[in-house]
C-alpha atoms as a PDB file:
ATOM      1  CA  UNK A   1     -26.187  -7.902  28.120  1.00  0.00           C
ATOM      2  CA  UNK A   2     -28.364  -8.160  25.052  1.00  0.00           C
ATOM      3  CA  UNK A   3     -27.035  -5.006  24.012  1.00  0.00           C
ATOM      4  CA  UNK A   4     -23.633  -6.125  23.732  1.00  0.00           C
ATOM      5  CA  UNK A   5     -24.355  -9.095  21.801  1.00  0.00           C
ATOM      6  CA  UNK A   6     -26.030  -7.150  19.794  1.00  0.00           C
ATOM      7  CA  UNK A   7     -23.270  -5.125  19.080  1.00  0.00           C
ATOM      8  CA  UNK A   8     -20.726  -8.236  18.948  1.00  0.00           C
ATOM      9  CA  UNK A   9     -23.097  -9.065  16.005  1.00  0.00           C
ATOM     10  CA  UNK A  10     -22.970  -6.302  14.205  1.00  0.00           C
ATOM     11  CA  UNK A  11     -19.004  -5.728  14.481  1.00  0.00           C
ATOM     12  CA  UNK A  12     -18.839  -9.915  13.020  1.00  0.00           C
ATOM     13  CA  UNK A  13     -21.707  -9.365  10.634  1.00  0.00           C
ATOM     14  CA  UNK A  14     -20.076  -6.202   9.351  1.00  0.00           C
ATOM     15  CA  UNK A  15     -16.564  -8.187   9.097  1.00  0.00           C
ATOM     16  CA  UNK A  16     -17.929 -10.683   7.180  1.00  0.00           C
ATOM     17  CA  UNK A  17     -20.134  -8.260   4.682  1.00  0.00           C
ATOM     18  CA  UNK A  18     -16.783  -6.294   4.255  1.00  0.00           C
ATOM     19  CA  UNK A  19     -17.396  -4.253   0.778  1.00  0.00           C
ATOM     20  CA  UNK A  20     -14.198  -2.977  -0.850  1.00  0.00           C
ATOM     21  CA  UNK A  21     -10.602  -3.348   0.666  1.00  0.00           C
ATOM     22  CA  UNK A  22      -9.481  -0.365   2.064  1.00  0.00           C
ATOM     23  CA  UNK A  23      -6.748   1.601   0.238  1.00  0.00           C
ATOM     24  CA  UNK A  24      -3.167   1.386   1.941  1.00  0.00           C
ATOM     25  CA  UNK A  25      -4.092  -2.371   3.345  1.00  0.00           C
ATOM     26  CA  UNK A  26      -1.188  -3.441   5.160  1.00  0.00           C
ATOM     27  CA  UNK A  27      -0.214  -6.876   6.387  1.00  0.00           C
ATOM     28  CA  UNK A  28      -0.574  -6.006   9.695  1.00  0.00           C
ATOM     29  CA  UNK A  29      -4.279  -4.952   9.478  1.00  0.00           C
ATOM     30  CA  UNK A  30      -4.590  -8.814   7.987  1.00  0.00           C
ATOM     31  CA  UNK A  31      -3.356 -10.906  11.233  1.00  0.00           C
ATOM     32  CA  UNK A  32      -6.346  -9.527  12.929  1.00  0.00           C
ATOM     33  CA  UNK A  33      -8.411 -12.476  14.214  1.00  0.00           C
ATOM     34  CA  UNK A  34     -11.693 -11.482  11.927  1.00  0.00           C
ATOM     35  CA  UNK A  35      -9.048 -11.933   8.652  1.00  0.00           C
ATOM     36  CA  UNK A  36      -8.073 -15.271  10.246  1.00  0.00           C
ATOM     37  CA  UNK A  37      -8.776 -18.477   8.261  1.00  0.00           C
ATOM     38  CA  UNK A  38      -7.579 -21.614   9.544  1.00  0.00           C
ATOM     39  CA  UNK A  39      -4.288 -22.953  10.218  1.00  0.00           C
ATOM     40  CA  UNK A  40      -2.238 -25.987   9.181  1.00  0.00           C
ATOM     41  CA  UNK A  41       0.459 -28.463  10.537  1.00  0.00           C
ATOM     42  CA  UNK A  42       2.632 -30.741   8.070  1.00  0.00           C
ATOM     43  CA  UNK A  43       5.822 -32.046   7.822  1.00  0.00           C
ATOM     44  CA  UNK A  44       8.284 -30.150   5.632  1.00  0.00           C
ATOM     45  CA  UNK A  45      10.903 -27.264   5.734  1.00  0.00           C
ATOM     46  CA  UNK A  46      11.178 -24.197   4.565  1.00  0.00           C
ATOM     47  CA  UNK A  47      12.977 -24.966   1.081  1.00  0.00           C
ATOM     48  CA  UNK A  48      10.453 -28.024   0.281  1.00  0.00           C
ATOM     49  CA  UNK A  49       7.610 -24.853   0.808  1.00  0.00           C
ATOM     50  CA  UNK A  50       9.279 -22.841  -1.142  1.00  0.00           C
ATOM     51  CA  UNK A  51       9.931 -25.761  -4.009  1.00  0.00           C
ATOM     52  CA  UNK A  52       5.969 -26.447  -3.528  1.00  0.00           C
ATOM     53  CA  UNK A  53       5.008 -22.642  -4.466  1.00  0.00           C
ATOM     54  CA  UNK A  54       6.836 -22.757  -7.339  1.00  0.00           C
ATOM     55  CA  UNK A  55       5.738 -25.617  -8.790  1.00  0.00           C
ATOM     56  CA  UNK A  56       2.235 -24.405  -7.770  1.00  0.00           C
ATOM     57  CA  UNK A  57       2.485 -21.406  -9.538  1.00  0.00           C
ATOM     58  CA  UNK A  58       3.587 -23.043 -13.056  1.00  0.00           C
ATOM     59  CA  UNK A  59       0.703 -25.403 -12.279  1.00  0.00           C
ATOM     60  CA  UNK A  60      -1.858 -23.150 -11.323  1.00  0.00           C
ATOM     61  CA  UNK A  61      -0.842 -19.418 -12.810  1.00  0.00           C
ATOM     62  CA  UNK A  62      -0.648 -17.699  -9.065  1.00  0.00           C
ATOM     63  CA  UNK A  63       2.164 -15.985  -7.490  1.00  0.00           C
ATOM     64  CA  UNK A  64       3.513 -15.509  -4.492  1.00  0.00           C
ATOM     65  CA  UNK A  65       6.266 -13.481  -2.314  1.00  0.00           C
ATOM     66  CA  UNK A  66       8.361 -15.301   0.203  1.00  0.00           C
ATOM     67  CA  UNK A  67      10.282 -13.310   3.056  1.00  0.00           C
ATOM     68  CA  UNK A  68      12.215 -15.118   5.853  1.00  0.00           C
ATOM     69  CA  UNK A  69      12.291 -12.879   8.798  1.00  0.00           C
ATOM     70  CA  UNK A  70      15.907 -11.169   9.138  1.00  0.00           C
ATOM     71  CA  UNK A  71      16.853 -12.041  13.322  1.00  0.00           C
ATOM     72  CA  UNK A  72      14.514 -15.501  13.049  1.00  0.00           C
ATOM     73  CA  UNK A  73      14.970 -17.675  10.688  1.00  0.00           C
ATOM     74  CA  UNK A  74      12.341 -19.964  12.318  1.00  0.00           C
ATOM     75  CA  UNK A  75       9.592 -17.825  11.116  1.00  0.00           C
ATOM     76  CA  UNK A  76       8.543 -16.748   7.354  1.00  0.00           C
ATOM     77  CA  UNK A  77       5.800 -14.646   5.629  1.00  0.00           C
ATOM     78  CA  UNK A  78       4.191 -15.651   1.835  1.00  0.00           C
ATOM     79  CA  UNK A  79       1.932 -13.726   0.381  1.00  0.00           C
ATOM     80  CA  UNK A  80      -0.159 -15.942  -1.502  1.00  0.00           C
ATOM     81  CA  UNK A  81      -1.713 -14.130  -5.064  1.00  0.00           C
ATOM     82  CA  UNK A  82      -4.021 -15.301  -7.608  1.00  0.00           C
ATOM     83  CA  UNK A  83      -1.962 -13.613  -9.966  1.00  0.00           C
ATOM     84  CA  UNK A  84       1.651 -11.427 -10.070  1.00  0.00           C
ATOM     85  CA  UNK A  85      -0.599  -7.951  -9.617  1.00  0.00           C
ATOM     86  CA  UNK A  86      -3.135  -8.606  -7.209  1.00  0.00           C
ATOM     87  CA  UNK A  87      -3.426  -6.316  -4.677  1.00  0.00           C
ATOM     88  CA  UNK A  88      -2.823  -7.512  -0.657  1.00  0.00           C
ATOM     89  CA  UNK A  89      -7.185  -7.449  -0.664  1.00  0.00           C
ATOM     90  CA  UNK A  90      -7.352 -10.264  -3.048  1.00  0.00           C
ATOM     91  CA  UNK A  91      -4.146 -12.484  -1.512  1.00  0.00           C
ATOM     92  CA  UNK A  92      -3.519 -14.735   1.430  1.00  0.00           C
ATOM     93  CA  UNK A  93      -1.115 -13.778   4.296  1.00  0.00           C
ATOM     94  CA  UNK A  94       0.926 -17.108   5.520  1.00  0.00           C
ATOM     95  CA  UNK A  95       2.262 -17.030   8.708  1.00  0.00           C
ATOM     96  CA  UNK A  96       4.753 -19.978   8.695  1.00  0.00           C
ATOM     97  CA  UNK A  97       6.794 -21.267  11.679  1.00  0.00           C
ATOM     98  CA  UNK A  98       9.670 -24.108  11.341  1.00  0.00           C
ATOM     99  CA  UNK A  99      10.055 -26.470  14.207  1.00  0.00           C
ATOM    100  CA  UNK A 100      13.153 -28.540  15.019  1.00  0.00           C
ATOM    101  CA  UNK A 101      10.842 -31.440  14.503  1.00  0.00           C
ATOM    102  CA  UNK A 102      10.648 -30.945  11.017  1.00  0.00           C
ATOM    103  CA  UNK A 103       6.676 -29.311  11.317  1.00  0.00           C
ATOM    104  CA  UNK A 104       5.569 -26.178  10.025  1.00  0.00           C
ATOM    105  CA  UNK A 105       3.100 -24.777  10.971  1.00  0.00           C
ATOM    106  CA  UNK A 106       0.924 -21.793   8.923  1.00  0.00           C
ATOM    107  CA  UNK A 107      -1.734 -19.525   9.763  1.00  0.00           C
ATOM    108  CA  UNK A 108      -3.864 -18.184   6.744  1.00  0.00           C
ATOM    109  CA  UNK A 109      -5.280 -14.287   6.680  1.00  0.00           C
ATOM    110  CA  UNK A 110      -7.547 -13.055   3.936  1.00  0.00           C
ATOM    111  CA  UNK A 111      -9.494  -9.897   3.671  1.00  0.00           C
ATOM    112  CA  UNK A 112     -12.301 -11.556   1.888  1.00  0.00           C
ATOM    113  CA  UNK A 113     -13.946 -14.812   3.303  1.00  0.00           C
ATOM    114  CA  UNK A 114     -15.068 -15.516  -0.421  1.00  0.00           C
ATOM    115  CA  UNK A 115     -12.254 -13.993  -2.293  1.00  0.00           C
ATOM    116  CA  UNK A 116     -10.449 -15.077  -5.247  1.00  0.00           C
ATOM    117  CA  UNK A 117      -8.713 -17.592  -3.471  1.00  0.00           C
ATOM    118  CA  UNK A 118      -9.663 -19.904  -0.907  1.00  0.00           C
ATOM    119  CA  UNK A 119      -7.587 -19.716   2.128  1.00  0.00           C
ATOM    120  CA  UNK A 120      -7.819 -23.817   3.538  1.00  0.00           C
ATOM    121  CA  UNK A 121      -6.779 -24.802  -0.139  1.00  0.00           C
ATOM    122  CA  UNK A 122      -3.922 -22.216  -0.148  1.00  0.00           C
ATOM    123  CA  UNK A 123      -2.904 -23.886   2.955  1.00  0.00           C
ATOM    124  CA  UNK A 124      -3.010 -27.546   1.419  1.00  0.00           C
ATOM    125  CA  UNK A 125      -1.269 -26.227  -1.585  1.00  0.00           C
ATOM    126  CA  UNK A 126       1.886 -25.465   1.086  1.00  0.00           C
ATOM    127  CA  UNK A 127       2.301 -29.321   1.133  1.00  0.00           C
ATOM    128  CA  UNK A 128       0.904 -30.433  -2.404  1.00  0.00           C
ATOM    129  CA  UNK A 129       1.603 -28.082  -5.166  1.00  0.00           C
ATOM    130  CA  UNK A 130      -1.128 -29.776  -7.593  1.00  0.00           C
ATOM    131  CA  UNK A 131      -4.027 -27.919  -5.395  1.00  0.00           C
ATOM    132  CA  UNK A 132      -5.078 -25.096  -7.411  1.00  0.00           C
ATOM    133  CA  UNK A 133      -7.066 -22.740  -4.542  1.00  0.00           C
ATOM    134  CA  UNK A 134      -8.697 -20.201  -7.346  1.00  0.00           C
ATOM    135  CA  UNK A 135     -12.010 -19.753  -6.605  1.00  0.00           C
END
């Protein structure tokens, strides 16, 4: 038993000490639940998100990309960037899901814990574009 914990450790402490990014990163390899960061729930849609990143970006000089998925328009993906060229490493995966209730909800990925943005204020910044989440 003390084995395995041991080796629990080490696979978390190694996650969290992750050195470089790994060339070809791909979103998938983010929604693993060591990349996970938190999750939000606010009221909002899809185009009042969308209004909020843009306005976040001429207030705070980061980027993003916004995809709807094709068959499900009740789900969404935004890569969240410090700036236009960062590479997926240095971004924040959204995972954002419209309710008929007017929620959203979003779940945050990042490679880094401490990277150049910090994932919780990326998710405020879905509902108040004046949060700027550079670290």
């Amino acid at each position: 038993m003390k084995k395995i914990v041991a080796v629990a450790m080490l696979g978390l402490l190694t996650a969290c000490a992750a050195g470089p990014a790994p060339e070809g990163l791909r979103e998938y390899d983010l929604r693993r639940d060591v990349f996970f960061r938190g999750d939000q729930k606010f009221s909002a849609s899809f185009a009042q998100v969308q209004q909020n990143l843009f306005q976040n970006r001429e207030n705070c000089g980061t980027d993003f990309e916004w995809r709807l998925e094709p068959q499900q328009v009740n789900y969404s993906t935004v890569i969240y960037k410090p700036k236009p060229d960062a590479p997926l490493a240095d971004s924040v995966l959204l995972d954002l899901t419209s309710y008929t209730n007017g929620n959203i909800t979003a779940k945050a990925y990042s490679y880094y814990v401490n990277g150049p943005l910090n994932a919780r204020q990326v998710l405020y910044a879905l509902a108040d574009p004046t949060i700027c989440p550079i670290n």
